[in-house]
Structures are given as structure tokens and as C-alpha cells.
PDB file of N, CA and C in Angstrom:
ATOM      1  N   UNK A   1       5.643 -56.618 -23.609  1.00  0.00           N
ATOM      2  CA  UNK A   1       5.153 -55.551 -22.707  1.00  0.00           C
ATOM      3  C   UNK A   1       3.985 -56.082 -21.875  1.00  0.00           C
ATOM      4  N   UNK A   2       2.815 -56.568 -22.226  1.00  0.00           N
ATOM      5  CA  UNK A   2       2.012 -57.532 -21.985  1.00  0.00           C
ATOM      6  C   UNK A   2       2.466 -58.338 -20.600  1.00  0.00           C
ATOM      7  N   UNK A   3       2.967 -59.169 -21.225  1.00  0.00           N
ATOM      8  CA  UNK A   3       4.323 -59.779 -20.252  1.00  0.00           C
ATOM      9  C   UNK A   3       4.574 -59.235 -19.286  1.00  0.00           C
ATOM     10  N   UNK A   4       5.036 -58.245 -19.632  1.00  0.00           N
ATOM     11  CA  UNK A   4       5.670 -57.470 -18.453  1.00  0.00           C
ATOM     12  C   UNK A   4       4.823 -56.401 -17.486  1.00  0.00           C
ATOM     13  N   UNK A   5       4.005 -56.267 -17.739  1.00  0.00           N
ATOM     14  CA  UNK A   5       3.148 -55.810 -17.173  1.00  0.00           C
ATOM     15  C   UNK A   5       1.931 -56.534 -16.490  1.00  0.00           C
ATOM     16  N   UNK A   6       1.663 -57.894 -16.653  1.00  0.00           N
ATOM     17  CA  UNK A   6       1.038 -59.109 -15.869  1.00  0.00           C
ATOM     18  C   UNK A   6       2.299 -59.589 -14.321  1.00  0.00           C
ATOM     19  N   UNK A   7       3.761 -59.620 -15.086  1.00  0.00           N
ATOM     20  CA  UNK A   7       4.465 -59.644 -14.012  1.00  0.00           C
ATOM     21  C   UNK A   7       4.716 -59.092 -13.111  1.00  0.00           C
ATOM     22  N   UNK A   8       4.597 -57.558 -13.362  1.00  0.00           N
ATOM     23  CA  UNK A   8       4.489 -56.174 -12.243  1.00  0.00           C
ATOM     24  C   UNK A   8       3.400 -56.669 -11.473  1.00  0.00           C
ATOM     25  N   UNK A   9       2.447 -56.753 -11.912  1.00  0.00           N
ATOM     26  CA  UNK A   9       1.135 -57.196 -11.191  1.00  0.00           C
ATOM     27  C   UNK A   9       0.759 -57.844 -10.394  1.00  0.00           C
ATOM     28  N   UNK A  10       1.449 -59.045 -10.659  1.00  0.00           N
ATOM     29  CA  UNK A  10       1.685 -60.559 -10.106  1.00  0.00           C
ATOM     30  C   UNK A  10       2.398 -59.524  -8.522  1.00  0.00           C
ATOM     31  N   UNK A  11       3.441 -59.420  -8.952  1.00  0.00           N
ATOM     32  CA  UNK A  11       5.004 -58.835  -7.829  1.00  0.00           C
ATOM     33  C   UNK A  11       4.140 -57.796  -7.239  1.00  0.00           C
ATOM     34  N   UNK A  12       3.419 -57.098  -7.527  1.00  0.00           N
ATOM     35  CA  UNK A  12       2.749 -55.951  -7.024  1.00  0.00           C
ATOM     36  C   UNK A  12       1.980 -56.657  -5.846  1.00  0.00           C
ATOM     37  N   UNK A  13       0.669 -57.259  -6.213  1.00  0.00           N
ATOM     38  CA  UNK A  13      -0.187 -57.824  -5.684  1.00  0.00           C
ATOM     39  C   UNK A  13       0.241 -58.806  -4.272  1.00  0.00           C
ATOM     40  N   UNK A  14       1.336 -59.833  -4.914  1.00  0.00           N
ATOM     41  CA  UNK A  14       2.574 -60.878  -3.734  1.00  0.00           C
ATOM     42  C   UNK A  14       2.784 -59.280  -2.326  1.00  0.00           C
ATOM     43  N   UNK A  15       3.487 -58.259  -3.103  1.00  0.00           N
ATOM     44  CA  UNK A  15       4.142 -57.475  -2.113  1.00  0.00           C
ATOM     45  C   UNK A  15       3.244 -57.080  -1.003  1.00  0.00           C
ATOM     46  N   UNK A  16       2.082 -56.417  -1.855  1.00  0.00           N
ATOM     47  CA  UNK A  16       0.570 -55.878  -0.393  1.00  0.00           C
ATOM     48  C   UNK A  16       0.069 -57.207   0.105  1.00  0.00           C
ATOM     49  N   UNK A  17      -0.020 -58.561  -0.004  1.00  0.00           N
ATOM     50  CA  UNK A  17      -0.178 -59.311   0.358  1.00  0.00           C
ATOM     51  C   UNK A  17       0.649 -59.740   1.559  1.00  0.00           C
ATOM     52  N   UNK A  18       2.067 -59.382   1.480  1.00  0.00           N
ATOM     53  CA  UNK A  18       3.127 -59.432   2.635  1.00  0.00           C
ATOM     54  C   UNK A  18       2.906 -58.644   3.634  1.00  0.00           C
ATOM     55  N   UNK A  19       2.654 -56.966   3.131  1.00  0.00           N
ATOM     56  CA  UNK A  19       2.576 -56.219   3.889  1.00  0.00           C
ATOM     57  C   UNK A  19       1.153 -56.693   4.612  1.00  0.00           C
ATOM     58  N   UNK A  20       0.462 -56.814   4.234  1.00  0.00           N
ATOM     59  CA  UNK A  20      -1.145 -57.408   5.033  1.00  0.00           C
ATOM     60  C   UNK A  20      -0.537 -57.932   6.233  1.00  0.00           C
ATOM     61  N   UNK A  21       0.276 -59.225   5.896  1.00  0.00           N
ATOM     62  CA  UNK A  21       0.138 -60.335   6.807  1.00  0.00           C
ATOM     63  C   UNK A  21       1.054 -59.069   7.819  1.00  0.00           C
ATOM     64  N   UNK A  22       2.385 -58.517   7.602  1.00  0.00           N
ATOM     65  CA  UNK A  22       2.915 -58.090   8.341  1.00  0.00           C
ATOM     66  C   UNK A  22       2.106 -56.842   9.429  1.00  0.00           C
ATOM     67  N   UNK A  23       1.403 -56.442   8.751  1.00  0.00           N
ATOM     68  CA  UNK A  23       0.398 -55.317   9.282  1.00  0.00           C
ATOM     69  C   UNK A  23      -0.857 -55.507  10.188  1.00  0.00           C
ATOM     70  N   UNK A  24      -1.091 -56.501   9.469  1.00  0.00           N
ATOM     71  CA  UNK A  24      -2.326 -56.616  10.192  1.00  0.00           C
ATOM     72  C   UNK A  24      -2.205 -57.315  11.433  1.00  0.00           C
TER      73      UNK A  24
END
């Protein structure tokens, strides 16, 4: 769970990072 919830995070964090570049 641990696990899996560092990975959401990871994928979370990557995604608003995309949207930034795309947005801004």
C-alpha cells in the first residue's frame, strides 16, 4: 500500500508537471 501510494504520487506530481509546461 505504501508502495502504492508513493507511486500515485510520483504519477500525480509527473501529471501537474505536464500540465505546467502545457499551461503555462
Amino acid at each position: 500500500l505504501d508502495t502504492f501510494t508513493r507511486a500515485s504520487t510520483l504519477i500525480k506530481d509527473f501529471l501537474e508537471a505536464q500540465n505546467w509546461g502545457v499551461y503555462s
